[in-house]
Protein backbone atom coordinates (compact mmCIF):
# COMPACT_ATOMS: atom_id res chain seq x y z
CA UNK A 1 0.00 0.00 0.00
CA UNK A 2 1.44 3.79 -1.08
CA UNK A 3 2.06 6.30 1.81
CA UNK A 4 -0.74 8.82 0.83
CA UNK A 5 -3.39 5.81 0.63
CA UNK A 6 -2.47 5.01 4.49
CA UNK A 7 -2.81 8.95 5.33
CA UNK A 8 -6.37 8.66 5.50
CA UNK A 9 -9.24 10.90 6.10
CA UNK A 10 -10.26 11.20 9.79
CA UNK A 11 -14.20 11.98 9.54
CA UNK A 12 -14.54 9.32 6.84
CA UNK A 13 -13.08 6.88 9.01
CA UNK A 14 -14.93 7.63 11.67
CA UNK A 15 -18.03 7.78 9.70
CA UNK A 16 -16.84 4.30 8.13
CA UNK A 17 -15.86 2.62 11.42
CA UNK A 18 -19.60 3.82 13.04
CA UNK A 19 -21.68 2.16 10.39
CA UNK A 20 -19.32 -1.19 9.96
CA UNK A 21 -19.89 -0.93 13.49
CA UNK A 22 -23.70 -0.64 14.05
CA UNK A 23 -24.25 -3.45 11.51
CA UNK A 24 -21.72 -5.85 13.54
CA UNK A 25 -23.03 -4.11 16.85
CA UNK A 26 -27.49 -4.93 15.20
CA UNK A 27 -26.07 -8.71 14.72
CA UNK A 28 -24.17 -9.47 18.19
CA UNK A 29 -27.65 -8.19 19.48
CA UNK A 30 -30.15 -9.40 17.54
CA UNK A 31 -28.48 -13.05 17.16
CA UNK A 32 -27.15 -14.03 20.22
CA UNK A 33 -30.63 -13.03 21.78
CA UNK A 34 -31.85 -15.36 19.72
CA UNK A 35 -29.63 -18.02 20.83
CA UNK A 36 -29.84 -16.96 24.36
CA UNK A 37 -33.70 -16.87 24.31
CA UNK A 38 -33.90 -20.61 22.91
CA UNK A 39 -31.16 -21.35 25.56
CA UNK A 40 -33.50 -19.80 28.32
CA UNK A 41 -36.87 -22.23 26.66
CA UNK A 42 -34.97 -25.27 25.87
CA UNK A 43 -32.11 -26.00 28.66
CA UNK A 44 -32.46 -23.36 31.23
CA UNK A 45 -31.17 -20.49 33.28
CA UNK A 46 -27.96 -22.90 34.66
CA UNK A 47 -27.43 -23.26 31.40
CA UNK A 48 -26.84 -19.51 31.35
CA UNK A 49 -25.10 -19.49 34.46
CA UNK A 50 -22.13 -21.90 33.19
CA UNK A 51 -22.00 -19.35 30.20
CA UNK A 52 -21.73 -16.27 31.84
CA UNK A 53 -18.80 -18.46 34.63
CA UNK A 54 -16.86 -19.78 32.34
CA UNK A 55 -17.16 -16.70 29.96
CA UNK A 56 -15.89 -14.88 33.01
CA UNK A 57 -12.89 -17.36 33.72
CA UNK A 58 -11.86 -17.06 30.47
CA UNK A 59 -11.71 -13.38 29.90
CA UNK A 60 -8.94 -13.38 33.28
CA UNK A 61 -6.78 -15.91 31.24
CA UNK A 62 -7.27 -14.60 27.68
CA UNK A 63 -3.67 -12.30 27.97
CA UNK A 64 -5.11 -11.62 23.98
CA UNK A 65 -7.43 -9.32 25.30
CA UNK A 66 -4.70 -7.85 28.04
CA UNK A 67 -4.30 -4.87 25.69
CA UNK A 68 -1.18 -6.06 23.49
CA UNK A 69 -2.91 -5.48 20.62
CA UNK A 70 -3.91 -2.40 21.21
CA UNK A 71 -0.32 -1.55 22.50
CA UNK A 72 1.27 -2.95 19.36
CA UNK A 73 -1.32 -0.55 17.44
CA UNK A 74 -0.32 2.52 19.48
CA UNK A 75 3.21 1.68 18.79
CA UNK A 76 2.26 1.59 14.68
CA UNK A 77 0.71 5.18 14.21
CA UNK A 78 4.41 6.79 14.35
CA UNK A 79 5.99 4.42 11.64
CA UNK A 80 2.68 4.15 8.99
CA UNK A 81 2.09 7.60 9.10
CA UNK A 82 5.80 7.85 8.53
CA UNK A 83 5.65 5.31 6.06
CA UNK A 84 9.16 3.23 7.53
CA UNK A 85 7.79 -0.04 6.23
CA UNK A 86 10.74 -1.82 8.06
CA UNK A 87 9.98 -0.88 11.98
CA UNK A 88 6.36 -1.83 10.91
CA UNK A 89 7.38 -4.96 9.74
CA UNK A 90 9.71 -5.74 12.59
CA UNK A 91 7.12 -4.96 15.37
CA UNK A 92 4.47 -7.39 13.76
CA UNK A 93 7.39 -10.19 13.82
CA UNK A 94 7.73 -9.30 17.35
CA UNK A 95 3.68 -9.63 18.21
CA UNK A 96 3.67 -12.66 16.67
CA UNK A 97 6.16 -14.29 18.92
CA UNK A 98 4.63 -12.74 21.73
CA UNK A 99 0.91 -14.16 21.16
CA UNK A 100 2.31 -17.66 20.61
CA UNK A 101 3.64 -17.57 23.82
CA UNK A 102 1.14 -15.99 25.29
CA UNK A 103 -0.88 -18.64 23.72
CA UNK A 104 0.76 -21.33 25.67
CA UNK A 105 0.50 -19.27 28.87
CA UNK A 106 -2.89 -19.06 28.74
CA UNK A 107 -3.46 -22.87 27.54
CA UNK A 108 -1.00 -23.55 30.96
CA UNK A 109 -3.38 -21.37 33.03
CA UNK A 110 -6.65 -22.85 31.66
CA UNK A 111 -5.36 -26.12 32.40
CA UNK A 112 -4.34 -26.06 36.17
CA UNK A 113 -7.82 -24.31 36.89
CA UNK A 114 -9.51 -27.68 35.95
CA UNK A 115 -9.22 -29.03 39.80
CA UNK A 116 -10.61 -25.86 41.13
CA UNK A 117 -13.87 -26.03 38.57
CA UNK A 118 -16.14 -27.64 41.25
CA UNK A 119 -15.74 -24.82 44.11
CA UNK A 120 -16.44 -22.03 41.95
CA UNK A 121 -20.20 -23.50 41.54
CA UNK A 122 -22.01 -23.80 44.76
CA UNK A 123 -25.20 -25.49 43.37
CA UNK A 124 -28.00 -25.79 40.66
CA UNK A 125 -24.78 -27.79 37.97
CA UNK A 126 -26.86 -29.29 35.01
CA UNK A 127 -26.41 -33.22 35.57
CA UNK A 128 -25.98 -34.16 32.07
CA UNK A 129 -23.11 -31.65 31.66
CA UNK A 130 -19.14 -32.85 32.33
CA UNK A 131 -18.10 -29.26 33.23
CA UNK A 132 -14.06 -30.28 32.78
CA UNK A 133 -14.91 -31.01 28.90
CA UNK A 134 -16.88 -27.88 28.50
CA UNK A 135 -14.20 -25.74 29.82
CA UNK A 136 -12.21 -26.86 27.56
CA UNK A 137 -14.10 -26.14 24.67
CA UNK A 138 -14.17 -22.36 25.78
CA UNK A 139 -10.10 -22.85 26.51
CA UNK A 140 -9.79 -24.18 23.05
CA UNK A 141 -11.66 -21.41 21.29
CA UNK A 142 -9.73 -19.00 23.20
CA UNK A 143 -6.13 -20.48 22.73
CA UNK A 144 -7.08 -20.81 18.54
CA UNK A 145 -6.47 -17.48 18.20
CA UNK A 146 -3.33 -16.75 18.90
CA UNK A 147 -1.87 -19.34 16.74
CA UNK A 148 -4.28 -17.98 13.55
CA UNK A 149 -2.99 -14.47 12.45
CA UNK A 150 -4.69 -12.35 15.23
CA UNK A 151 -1.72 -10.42 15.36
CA UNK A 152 -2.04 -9.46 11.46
CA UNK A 153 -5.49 -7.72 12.70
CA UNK A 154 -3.73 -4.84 14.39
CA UNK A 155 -2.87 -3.02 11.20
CA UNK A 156 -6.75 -2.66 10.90
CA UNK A 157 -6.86 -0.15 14.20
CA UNK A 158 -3.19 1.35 13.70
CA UNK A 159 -4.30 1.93 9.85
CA UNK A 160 -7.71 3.51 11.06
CA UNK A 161 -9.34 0.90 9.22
CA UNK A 162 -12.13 -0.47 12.03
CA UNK A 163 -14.56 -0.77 9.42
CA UNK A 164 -12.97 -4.04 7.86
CA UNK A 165 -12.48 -5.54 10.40
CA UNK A 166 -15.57 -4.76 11.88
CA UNK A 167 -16.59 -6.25 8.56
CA UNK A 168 -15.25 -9.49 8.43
CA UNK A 169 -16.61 -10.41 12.28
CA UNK A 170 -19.90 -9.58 11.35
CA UNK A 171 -19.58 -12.04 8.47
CA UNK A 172 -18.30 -14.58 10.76
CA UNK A 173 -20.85 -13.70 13.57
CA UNK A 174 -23.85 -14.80 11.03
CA UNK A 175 -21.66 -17.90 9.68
CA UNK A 176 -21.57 -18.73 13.80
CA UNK A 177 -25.11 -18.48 14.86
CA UNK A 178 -26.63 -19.87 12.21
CA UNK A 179 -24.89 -22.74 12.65
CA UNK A 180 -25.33 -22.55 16.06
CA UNK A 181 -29.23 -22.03 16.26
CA UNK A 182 -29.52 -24.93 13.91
CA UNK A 183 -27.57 -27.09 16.06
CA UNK A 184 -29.42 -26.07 19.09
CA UNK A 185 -33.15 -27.04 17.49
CA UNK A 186 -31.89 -30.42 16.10
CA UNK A 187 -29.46 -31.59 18.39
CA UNK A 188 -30.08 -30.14 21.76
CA UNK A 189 -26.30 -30.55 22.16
CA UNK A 190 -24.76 -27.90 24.02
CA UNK A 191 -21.21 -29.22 23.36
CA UNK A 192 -21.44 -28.68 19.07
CA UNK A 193 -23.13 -25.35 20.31
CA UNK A 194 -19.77 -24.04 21.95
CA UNK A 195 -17.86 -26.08 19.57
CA UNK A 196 -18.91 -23.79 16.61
CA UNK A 197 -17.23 -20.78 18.66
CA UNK A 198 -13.86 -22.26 17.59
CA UNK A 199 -14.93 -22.97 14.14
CA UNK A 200 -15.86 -19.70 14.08
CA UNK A 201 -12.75 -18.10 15.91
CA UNK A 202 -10.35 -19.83 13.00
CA UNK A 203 -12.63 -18.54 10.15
CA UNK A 204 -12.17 -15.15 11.66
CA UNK A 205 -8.73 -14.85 11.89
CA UNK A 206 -8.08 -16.84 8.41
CA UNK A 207 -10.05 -14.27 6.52
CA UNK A 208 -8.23 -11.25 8.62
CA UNK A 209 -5.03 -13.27 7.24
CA UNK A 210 -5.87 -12.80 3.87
CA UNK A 211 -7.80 -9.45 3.79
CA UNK A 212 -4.41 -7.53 5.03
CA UNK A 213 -1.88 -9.99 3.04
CA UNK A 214 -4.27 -8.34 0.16
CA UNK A 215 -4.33 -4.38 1.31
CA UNK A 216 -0.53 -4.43 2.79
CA UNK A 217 1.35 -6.97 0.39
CA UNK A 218 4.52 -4.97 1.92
CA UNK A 219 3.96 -5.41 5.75
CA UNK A 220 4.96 -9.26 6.59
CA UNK A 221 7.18 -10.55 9.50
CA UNK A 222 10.40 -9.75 9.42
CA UNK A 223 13.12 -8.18 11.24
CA UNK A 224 13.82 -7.25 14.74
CA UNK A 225 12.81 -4.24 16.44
CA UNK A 226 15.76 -1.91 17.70
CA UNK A 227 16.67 -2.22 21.55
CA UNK A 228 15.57 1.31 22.18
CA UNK A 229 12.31 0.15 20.16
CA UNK A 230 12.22 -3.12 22.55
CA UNK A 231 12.44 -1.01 25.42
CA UNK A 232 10.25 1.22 24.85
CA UNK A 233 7.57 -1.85 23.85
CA UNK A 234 8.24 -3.91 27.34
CA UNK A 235 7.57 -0.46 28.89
CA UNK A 236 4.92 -0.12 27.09
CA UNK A 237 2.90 -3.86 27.27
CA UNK A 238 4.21 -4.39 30.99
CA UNK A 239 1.72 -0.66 31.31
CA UNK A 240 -1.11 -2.60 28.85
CA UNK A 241 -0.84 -5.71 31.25
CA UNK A 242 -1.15 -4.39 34.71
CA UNK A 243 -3.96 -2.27 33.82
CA UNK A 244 -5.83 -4.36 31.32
CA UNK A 245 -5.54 -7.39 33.87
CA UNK A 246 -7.27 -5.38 36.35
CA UNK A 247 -9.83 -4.47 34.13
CA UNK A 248 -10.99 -8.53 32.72
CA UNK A 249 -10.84 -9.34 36.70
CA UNK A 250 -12.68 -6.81 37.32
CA UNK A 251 -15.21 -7.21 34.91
CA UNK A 252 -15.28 -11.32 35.33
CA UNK A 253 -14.80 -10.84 39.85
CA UNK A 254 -18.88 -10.36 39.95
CA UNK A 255 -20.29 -13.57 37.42
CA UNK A 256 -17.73 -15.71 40.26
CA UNK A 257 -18.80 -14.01 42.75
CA UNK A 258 -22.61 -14.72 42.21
CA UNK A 259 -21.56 -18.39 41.43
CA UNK A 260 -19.94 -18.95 44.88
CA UNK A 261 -22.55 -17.23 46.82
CA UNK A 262 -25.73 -18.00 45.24
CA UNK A 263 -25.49 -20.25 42.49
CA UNK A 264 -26.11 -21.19 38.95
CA UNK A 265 -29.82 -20.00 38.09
CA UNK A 266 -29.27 -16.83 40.25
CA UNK A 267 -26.44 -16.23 37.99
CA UNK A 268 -27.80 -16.91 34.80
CA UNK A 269 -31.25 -14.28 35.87
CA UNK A 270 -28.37 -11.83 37.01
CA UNK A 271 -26.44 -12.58 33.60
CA UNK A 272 -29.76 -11.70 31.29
CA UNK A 273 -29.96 -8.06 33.15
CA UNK A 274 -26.13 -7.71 32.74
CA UNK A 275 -26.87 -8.61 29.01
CA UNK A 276 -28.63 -5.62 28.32
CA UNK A 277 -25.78 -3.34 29.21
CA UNK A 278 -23.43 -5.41 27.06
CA UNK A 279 -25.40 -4.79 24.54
CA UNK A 280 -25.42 -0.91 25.18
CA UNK A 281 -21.65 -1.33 25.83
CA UNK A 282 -20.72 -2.66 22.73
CA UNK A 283 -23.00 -0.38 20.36
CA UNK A 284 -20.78 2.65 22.46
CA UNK A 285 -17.55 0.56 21.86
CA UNK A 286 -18.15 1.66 18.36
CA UNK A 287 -17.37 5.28 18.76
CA UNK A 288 -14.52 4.15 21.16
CA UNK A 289 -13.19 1.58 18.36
CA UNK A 290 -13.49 4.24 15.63
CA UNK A 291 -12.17 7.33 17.57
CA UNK A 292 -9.04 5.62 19.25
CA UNK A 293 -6.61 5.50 16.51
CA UNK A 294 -8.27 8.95 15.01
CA UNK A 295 -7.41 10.26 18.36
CA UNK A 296 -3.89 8.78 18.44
CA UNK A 297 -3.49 10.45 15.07
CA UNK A 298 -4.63 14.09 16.22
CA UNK A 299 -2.23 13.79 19.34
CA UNK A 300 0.33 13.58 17.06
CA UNK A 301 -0.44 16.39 15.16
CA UNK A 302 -2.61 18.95 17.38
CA UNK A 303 -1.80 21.11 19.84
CA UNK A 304 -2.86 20.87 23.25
CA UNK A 305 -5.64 23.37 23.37
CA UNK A 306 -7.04 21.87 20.53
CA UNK A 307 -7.18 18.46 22.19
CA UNK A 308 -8.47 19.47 25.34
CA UNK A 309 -11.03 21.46 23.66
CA UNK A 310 -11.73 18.08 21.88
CA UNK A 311 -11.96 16.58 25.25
CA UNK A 312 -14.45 18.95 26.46
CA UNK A 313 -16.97 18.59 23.76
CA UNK A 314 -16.58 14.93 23.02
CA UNK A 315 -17.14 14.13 26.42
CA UNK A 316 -19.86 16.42 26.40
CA UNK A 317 -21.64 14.63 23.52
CA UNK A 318 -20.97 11.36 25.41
CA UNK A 319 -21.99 11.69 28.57
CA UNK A 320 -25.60 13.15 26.91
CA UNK A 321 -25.73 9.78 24.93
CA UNK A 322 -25.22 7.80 27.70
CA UNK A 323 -27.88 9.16 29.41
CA UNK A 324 -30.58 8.56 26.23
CA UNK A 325 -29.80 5.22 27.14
CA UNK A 326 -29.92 5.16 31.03
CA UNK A 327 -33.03 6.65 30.53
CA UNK A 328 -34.46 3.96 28.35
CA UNK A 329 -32.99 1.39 30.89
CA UNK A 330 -35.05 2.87 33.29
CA UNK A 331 -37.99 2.90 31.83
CA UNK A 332 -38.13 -0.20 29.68
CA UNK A 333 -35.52 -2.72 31.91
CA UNK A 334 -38.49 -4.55 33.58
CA UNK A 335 -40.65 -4.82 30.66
CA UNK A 336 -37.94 -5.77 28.25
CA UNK A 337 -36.99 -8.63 30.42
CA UNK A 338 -40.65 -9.86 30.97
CA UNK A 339 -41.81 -9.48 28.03
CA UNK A 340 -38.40 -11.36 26.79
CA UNK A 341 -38.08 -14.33 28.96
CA UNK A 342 -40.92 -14.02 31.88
CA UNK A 343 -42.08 -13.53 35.14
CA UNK A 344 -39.57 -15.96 36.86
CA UNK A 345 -36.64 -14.46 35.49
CA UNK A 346 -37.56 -10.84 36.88
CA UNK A 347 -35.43 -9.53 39.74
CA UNK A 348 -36.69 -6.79 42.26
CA UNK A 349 -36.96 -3.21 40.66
CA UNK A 350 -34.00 -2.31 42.66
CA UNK A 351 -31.58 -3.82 40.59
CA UNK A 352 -33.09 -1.46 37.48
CA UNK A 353 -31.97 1.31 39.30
CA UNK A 354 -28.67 -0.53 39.94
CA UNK A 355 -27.87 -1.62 36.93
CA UNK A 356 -28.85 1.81 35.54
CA UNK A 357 -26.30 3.36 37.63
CA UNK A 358 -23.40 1.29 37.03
CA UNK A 359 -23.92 1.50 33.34
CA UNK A 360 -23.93 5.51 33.55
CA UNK A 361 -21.01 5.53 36.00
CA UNK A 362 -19.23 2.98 34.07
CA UNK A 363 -19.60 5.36 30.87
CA UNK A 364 -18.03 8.87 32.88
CA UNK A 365 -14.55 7.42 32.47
CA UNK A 366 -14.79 6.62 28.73
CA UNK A 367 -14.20 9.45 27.27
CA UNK A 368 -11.03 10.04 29.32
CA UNK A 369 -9.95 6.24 28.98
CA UNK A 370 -10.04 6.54 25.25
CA UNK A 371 -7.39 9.81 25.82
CA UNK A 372 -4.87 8.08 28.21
CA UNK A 373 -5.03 4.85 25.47
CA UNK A 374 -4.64 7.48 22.26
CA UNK A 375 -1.94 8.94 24.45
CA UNK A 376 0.10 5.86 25.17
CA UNK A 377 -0.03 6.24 29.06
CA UNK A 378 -0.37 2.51 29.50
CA UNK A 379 2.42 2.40 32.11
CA UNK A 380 0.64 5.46 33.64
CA UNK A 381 -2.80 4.17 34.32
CA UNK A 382 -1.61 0.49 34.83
CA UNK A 383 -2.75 0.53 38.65
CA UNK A 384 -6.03 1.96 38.11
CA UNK A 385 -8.33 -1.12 36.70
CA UNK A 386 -6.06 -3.44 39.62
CA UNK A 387 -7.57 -0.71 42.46
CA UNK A 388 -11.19 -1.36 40.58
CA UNK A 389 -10.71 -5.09 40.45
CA UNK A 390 -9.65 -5.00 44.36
CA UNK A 391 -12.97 -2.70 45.46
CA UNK A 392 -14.99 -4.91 43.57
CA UNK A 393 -13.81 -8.43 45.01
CA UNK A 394 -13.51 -7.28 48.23
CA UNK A 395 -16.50 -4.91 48.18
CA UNK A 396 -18.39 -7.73 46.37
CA UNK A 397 -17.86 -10.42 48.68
CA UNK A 398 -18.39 -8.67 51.68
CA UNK A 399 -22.03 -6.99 50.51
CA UNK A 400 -22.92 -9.63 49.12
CA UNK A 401 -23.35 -10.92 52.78
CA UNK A 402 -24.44 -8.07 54.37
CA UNK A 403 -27.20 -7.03 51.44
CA UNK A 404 -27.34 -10.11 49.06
CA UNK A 405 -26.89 -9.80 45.24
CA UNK A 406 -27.95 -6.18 45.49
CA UNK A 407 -24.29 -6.02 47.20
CA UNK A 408 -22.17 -7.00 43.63
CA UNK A 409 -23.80 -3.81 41.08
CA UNK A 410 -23.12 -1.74 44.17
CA UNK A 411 -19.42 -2.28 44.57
CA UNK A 412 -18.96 -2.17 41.07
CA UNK A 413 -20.39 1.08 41.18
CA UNK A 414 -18.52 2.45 44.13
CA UNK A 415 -15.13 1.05 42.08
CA UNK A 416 -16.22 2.73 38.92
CA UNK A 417 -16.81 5.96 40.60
CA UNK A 418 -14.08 6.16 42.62
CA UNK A 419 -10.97 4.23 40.56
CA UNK A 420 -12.03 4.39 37.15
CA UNK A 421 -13.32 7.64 36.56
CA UNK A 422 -10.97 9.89 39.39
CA UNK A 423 -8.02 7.71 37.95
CA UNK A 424 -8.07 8.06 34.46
CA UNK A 425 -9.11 12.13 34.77
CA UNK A 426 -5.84 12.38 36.97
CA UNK A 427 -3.33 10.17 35.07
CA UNK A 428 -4.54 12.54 31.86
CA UNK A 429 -4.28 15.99 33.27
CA UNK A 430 -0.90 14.57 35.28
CA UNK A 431 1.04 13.14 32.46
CA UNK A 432 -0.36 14.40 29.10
CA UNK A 433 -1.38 17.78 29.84
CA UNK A 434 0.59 18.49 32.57
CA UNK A 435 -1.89 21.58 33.77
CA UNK A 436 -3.61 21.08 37.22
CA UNK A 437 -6.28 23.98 36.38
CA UNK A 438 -7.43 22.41 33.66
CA UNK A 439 -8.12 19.08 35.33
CA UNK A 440 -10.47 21.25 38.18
CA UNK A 441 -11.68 22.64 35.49
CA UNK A 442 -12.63 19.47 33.59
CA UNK A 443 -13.67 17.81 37.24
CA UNK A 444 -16.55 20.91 37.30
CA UNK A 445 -17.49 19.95 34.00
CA UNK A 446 -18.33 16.75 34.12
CA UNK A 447 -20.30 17.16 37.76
CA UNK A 448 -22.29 19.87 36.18
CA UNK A 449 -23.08 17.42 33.22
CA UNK A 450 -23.65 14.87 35.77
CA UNK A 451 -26.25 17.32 37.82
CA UNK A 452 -28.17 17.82 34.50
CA UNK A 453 -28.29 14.27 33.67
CA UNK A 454 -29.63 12.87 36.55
CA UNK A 455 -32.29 15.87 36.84
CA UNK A 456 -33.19 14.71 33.16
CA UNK A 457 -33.13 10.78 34.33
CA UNK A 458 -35.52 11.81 37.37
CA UNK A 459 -37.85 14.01 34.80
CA UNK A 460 -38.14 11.39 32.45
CA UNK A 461 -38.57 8.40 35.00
CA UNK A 462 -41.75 10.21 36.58
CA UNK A 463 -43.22 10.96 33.35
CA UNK A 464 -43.14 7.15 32.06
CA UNK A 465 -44.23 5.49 34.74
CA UNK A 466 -47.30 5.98 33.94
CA UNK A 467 -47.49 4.63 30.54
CA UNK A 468 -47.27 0.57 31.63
CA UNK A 469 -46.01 -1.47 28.26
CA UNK A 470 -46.92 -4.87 29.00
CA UNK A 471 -47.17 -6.61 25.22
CA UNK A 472 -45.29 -5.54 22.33
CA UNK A 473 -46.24 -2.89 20.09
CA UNK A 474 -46.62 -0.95 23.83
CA UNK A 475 -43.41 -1.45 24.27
CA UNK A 476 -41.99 -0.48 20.90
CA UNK A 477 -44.53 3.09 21.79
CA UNK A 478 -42.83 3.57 24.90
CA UNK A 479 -39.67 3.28 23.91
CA UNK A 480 -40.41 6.03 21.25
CA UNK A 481 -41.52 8.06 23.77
CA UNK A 482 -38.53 7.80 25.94
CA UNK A 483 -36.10 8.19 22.84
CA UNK A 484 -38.49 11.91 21.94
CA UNK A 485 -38.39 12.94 25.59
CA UNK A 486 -34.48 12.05 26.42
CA UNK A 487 -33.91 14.07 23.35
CA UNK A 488 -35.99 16.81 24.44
CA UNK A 489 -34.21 17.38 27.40
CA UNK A 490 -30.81 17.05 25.69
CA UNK A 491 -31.96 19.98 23.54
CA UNK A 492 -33.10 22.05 26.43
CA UNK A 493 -30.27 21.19 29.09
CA UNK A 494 -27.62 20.61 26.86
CA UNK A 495 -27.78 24.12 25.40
CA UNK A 496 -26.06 25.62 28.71
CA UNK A 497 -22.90 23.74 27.54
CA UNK A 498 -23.23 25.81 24.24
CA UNK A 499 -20.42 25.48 22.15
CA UNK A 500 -19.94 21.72 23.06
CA UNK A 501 -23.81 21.43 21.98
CA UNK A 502 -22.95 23.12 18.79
CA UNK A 503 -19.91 21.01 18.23
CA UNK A 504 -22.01 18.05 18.42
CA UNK A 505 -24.98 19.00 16.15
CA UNK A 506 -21.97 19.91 13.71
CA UNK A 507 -20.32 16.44 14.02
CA UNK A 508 -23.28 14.45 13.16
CA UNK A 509 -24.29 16.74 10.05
CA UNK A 510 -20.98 16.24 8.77
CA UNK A 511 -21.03 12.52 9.50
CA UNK A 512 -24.29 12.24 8.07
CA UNK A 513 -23.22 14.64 4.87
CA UNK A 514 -20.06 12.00 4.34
């Protein structure tokens, strides 16, 4: 690939990398609902539980996810946009000899956890189900990948090219749940069911394989990296380990947890809430996805009013989304989940407004997260997910006795508030823009966005509740309603932040223009 056809336009990636996204974002909704719903009718909430456990166990082991790749990406926006074909070369050679051994880490990990299986489930197991070989399915489909050319998908992000890859999963995704809602109808076999997840996994990462052998003919393995390079990269992944560590045990610590304590079936009703925000999550992961490397690239390039000023009124526009959809959560959570799987799978309303808050707390520190990544402050931030994993297993544990289930959303709250979003503010204002007054400034910000939100949250809650949507087409009305109103008050409220508000309207008529 030429130099000027990797200097690519910003907005049109963006734009690209948003609808790639939605499509892939519209699947991993609408067919894994479908898969879990026939789970749900068929085998059961344990069935669920197991998922969401071993899903969880998993996550702590896969080192994939540990943020290498994204590190290795970082470390490619100097040399493409540079166009030094050799350093980008060399530091692929280099990932790929780190994800095979991380490979056999994990594989080594997975493997001595097998003895400890039965004490992390304290009751409801499935009878029929030998939990040692299902493990190992999910061990296998996570170990495929780094023996399969995952390490060839990184010149996707460092290349601001989200949308293919995006591309190519949601291709996959379909070939995976077909096959997998077929098997579940015929066979009832949950085994070929998580089977297909590896078949899957290796399609994946054989088509990324050939897809950037085809766009970069010129960027293969080969080489070494410099020692100044390697330095700067063991630096820079020992950073991307600490802190993405803390952040899959801290995301897996509560689907344990719930196993311990209460069991199977409680986690599998606790797991079909916690669905809904993973759902949310991952349609927001697009803008994250598609504005990381963009970022990266603007860092670069921009000056440091500029960015903060890009700070402001990003995380303006952000925070105002993520409200829209904690106000839909609370209005809708109950009925969605009765209306999707039934009475016996509801949990007290209590946990809407739990679940509601962890999801908007959870999305403060985005915005900032997303700056400390573009930024490379890996090394800088590495403690702060390892304080949020600690408040949460700790915190967990211990309300979980005093208050019951309520007790895990609530310490992962209170670790949310008080690790993720303080830390990653700090760690940006300390080591990127070195200016103390601006991070007060930016603190006062975001509580006075905060202030308005939750006044908008209250406003809307009140006015819904009395508009009960207990069949379909009700429920498709209220939602409208909710969507009409949340933007309603975002065009009232948001207007006292007026030039972010402006800045927003502008980005999506230009997006939509593109």
């Amino acid at each position: 690939m030429t130099e000027s056809s990797l200097k690519v336009n910003r907005a049109k990636n963006v734009r690209n990398g948003i609808l790639a996204g939605a499509v892939n974002n519209v699947l991993c909704f609408v067919l894994p609902f479908v898969s879990r719903t026939i789970i749900i009718y068929v085998f059961g909430s344990a069935y669920l539980g197991l998922n969401g456990l071993f899903n969880s166990l998993i996550n702590v082991l896969n080192i994939s996810e540990l943020g290498f790749g994204a590190a290795l990406s970082y470390l490619l926006y100097k040399p493409i946009a540079e166009n030094d074909k050799d350093k980008v070369c060399a530091i692929l050679a280099f990932g790929r000899k780190a994800f095979h051994i991380i490979g056999m880490v994990v594989l080594g990990l997975g493997l001595s956890l097998i003895p400890f299986l039965d004490n992390l489930i304290s009751s409801d197991r499935p009878p029929e189900i030998n939990i040692v070989i299902l493990f190992l399915l999910y061990l296998v489909n996570s170990v495929v990948s780094y023996f399969t050319f995952s390490y060839k998908r990184i010149l996707f992000s460092a290349s601001q090219r989200y949308d293919i890859e995006t591309t190519i999963a949601s291709g996959t995704l379909i070939f995976q749940y077909i096959f997998q809602i077929v098997l579940l109808l015929t066979t009832h076999n949950y085994y070929l069911f998580v089977a297909m997840t590896i078949v899957a996994s290796i399609a994946n990462n054989i088509l990324c394989q050939t897809v950037t052998r085809r766009l970069y003919p010129e960027y293969e393995r080969r080489g070494k990296i410099s020692s100044q390079d390697k330095g700067v990269v063991l630096k820079t992944l020992k950073g991307v380990f600490l802190s993405k560590l803390g952040s899959v045990i801290f995301l897996a610590a509560g689907n344990i947890i719930i196993s311990c304590i209460f069991g199977l079936n409680t986690l599998g009703i606790y797991t079909n809430y916690y669905y809904v925000i993973t759902m949310l999550l991952s349609f927001f992961a697009i803008m994250h996805n598609s504005l990381r490397p963009t970022l990266g690239n603007c860092i670069l390039t921009d000056s440091k009013d500029t960015i903060y000023e890009r700070l402001i009124n990003l995380t303006h526009m952000y925070t105002w989304l993520s409200t829209v959809a904690a106000c839909g959560m609370l209005c809708l959570y109950q009925e969605f989940v009765y209306l999707w799987a039934g009475q016996d799978f509801l949990l007290p309303q209590v946990f809407v407004f739990l679940f509601t808050g962890l999801f908007y707390v959870d999305r403060l520190c985005c915005i900032p997260s997303i700056f400390v990544e573009a930024s490379g402050l890996w090394y800088e931030s590495r403690l702060i997910y390892l304080l949020a994993a600690s408040i949460v297993i700790v915190g967990g544990f211990v309300l979980s006795k005093l208050l019951g289930l309520s007790g895990v959303p609530l310490a992962y709250m209170a670790s949310s508030a008080f690790a993720c979003v303080v830390g990653y503010v700090i760690v940006l204002f300390k080591y990127f823009f070195e200016d103390k007054k601006r991070e007060y400034s930016y603190f006062l910000f975001l509580f006075r966005n905060v202030a308005l939100q939750v006044m908008s949250m209250a406003l809307i809650l009140w006015a819904s509740s009395y508009f009960k949507a207990d069949t379909i087409p009700l429920f498709l009305v209220k939602g409208l309603l909710v969507t009409v109103m949340s933007v309603l008050c975002y065009m009232v409220l948001g207007r006292i932040d007026i030039q972010s508000y402006r800045y927003a309207w502008q980005l999506c008529r230009s997006l939509i223009k593109r």
